[in-house]
Protein backbone atom coordinates (compact mmCIF):
# COMPACT_ATOMS: atom_id res chain seq x y z
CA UNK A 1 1.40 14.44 -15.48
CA UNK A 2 2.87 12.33 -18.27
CA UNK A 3 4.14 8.86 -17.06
CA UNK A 4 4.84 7.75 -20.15
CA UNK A 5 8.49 6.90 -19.18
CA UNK A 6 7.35 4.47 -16.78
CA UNK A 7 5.01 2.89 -19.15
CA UNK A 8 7.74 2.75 -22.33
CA UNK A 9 9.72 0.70 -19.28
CA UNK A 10 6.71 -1.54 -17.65
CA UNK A 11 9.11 -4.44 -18.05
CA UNK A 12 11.85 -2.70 -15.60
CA UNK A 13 8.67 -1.70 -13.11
CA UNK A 14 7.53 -5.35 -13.28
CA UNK A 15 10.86 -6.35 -12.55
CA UNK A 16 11.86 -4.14 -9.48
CA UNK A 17 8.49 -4.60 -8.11
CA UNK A 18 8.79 -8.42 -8.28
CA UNK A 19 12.26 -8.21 -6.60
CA UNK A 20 10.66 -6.33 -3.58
CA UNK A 21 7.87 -8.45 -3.39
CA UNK A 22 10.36 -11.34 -2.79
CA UNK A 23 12.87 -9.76 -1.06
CA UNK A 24 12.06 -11.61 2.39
CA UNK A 25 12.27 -14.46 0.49
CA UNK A 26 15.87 -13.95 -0.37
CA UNK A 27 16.94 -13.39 2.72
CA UNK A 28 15.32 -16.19 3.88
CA UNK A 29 17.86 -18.24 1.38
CA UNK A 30 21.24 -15.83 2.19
CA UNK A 31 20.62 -15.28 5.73
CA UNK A 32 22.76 -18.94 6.67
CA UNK A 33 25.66 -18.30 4.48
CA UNK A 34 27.85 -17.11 6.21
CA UNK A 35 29.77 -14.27 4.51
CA UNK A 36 26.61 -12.94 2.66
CA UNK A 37 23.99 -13.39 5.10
CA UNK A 38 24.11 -10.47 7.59
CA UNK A 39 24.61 -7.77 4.14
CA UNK A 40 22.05 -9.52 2.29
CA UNK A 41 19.71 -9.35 5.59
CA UNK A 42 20.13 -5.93 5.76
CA UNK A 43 19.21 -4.95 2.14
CA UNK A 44 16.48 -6.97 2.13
CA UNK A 45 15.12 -4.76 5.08
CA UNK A 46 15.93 -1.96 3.11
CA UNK A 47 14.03 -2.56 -0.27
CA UNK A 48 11.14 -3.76 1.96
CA UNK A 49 11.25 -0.07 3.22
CA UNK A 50 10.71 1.15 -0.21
CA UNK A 51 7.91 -1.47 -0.66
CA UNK A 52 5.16 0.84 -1.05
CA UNK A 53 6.67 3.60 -2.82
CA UNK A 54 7.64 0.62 -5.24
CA UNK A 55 4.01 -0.60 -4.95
CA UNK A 56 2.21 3.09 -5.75
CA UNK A 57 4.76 3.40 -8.72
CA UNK A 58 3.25 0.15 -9.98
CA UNK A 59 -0.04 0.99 -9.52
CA UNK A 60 0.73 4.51 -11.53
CA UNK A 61 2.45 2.32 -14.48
CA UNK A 62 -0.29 0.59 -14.56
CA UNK A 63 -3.14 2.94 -14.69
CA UNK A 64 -1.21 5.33 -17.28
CA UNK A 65 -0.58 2.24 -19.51
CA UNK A 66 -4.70 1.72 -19.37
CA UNK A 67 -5.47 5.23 -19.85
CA UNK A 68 -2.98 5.47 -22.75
CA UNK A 69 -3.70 2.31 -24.14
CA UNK A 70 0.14 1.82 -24.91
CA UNK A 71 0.16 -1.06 -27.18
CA UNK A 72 3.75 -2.34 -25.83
CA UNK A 73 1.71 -3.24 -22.52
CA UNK A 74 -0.79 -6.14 -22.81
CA UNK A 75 -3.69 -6.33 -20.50
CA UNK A 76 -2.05 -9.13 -18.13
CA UNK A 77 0.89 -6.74 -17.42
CA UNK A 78 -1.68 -4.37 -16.81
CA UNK A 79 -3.34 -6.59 -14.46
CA UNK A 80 -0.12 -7.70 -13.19
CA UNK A 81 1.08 -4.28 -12.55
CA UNK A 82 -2.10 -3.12 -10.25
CA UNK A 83 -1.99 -6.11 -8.66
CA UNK A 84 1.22 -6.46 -7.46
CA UNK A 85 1.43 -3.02 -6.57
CA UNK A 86 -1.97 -3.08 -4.28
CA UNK A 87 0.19 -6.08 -2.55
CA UNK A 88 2.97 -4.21 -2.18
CA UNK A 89 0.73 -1.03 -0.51
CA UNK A 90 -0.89 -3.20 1.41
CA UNK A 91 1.82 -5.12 3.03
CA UNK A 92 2.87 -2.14 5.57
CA UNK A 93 -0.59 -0.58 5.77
CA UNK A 94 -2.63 -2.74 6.54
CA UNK A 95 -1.42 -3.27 10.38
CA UNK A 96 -1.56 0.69 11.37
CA UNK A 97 -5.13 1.83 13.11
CA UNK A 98 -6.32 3.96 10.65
CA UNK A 99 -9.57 4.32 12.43
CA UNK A 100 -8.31 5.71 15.39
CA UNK A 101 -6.07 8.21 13.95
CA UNK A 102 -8.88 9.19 11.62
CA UNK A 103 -11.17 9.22 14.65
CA UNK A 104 -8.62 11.14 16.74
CA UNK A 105 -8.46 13.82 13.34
CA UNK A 106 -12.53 13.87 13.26
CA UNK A 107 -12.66 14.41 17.11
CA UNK A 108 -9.85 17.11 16.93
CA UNK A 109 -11.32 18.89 14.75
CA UNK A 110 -14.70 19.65 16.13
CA UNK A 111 -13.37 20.03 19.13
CA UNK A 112 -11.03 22.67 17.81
CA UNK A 113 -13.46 24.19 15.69
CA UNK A 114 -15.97 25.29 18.69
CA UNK A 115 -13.17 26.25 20.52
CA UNK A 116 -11.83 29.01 18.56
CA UNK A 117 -14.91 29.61 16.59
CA UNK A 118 -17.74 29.53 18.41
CA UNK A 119 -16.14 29.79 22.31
CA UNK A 120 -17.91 28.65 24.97
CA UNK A 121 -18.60 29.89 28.48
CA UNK A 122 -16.64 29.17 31.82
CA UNK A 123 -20.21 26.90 32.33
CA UNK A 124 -22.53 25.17 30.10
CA UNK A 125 -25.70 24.38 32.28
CA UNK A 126 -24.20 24.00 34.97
CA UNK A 127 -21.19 21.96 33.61
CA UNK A 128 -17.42 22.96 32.90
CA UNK A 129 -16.91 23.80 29.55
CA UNK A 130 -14.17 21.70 29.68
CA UNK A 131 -16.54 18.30 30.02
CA UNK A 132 -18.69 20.19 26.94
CA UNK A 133 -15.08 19.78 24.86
CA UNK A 134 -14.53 16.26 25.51
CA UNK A 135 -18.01 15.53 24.72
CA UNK A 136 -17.67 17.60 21.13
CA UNK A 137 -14.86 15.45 21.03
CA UNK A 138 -15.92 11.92 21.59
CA UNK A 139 -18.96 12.08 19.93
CA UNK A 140 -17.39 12.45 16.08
CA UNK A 141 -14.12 10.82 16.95
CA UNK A 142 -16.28 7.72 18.43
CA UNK A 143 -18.55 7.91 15.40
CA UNK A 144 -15.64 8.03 12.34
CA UNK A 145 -13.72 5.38 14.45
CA UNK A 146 -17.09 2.84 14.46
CA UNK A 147 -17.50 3.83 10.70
CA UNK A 148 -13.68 3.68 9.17
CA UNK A 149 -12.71 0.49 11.90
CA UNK A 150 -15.21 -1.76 9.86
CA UNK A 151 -13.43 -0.42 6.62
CA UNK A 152 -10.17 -1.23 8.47
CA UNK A 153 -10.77 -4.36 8.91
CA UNK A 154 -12.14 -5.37 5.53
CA UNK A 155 -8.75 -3.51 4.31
CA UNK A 156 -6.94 -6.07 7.27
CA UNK A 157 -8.46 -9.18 5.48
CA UNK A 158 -7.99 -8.37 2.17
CA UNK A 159 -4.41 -6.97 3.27
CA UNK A 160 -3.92 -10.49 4.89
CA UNK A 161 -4.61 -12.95 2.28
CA UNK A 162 -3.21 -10.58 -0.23
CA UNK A 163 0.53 -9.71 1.38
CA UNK A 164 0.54 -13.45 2.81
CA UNK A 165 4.13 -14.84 2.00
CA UNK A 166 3.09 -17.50 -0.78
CA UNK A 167 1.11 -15.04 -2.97
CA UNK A 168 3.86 -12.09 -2.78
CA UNK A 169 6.26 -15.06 -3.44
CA UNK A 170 4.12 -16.22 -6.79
CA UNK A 171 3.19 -12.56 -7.58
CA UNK A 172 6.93 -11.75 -7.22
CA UNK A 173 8.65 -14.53 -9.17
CA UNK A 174 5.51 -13.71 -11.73
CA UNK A 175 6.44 -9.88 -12.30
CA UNK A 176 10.10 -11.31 -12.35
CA UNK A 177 9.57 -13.68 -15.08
CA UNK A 178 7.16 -11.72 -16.91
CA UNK A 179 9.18 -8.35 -16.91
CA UNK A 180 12.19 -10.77 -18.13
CA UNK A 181 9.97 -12.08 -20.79
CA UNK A 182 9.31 -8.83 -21.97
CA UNK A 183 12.48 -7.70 -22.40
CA UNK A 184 12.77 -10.76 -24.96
CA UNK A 185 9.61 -9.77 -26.79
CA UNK A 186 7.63 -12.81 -25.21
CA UNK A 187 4.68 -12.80 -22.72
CA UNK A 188 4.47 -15.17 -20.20
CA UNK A 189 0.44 -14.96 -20.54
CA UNK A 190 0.53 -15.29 -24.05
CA UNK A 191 2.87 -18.41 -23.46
CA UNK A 192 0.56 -19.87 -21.07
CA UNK A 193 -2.39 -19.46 -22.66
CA UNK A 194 -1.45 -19.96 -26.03
């Protein structure tokens, strides 16, 4: 696919993607005002929604830019781009039990597969077939739920420090400032590290 019209407008990703990143931040200022408060509450809860489509189109501007080598997107926007996108993804995924649904999916599976495939008796040694299912069940599901819950977790942790409120806040007002800059023909790295 060619995403080359999200990479000839990084700046506008950068933007919109540090907006989002911030946008319980915002509320957090507009919720006490009175007349804004309630309508600004609300949107923010809506553009958090969109949080990780927002983050997986950053992540796509991002890797196109590096695989095209566009020369109107520096490395650090690059960098900034991935980054703040993983942040964004991460923020809503990393407190659903991914181990147990892919555990649940493994067990299924087998399960299902003997059953229609290869069906079994009304007795299996002397045992229901039915207790022969849930054990062709438990066994994988148990197994991919040990293996994927200790990737879960590390997922969790990074998750954690990652979508914690004062690094979406930097990373946000970053992408903000940076996207802004760009739009000007500036960088802010090549400002800060000049």
């Amino acid at each position: 696919m060619d995403f080359s019209i999200l990479v000839n407008n990084a700046e506008y990703v950068l933007i919109i993607g540090g907006i989002v990143a911030i946008a319980w931040f915002l509320e957090k200022l507009l919720k006490p005002v009175p007349v804004v408060g309630t309508p600004a509450s609300i949107l923010a809860k809506i553009i958090s929604f969109f949080g990780f489509f927002v983050g997986i189109i950053l992540i796509i501007t991002g890797a196109a830019a590096w695989q095209t080598h566009a020369p109107q997107v520096d490395i650090y926007t690059i960098y900034m781009l991935i980054i703040a996108g993983v942040i964004l993804i991460l923020r809503p995924i990393k407190d659903f039990p991914w181990a147990a649904l892919l555990g649940l999916i493994a067990g299924g599976l087998c399960a299902g597969a003997v059953y229609f495939f290869f069906p079994l008796p009304e007795t299996v040694l002397g045992i229901a077939s039915i207790w022969v299912y849930l054990i062709i069940f438990l066994i994988p599901a148990v197994i991919v739920y040990m293996v994927f819950k200790f990737i879960e977790d590390v997922f969790k942790l990074i998750g954690t420090l990652l979508a914690s409120k004062p690094v979406t806040l930097i990373v946000g007002f970053v992408c903000i400032a940076q996207g802004i800059l760009l739009l000007l023909d500036k960088n802010l790295f090549t400002i800060l590290l000049a």
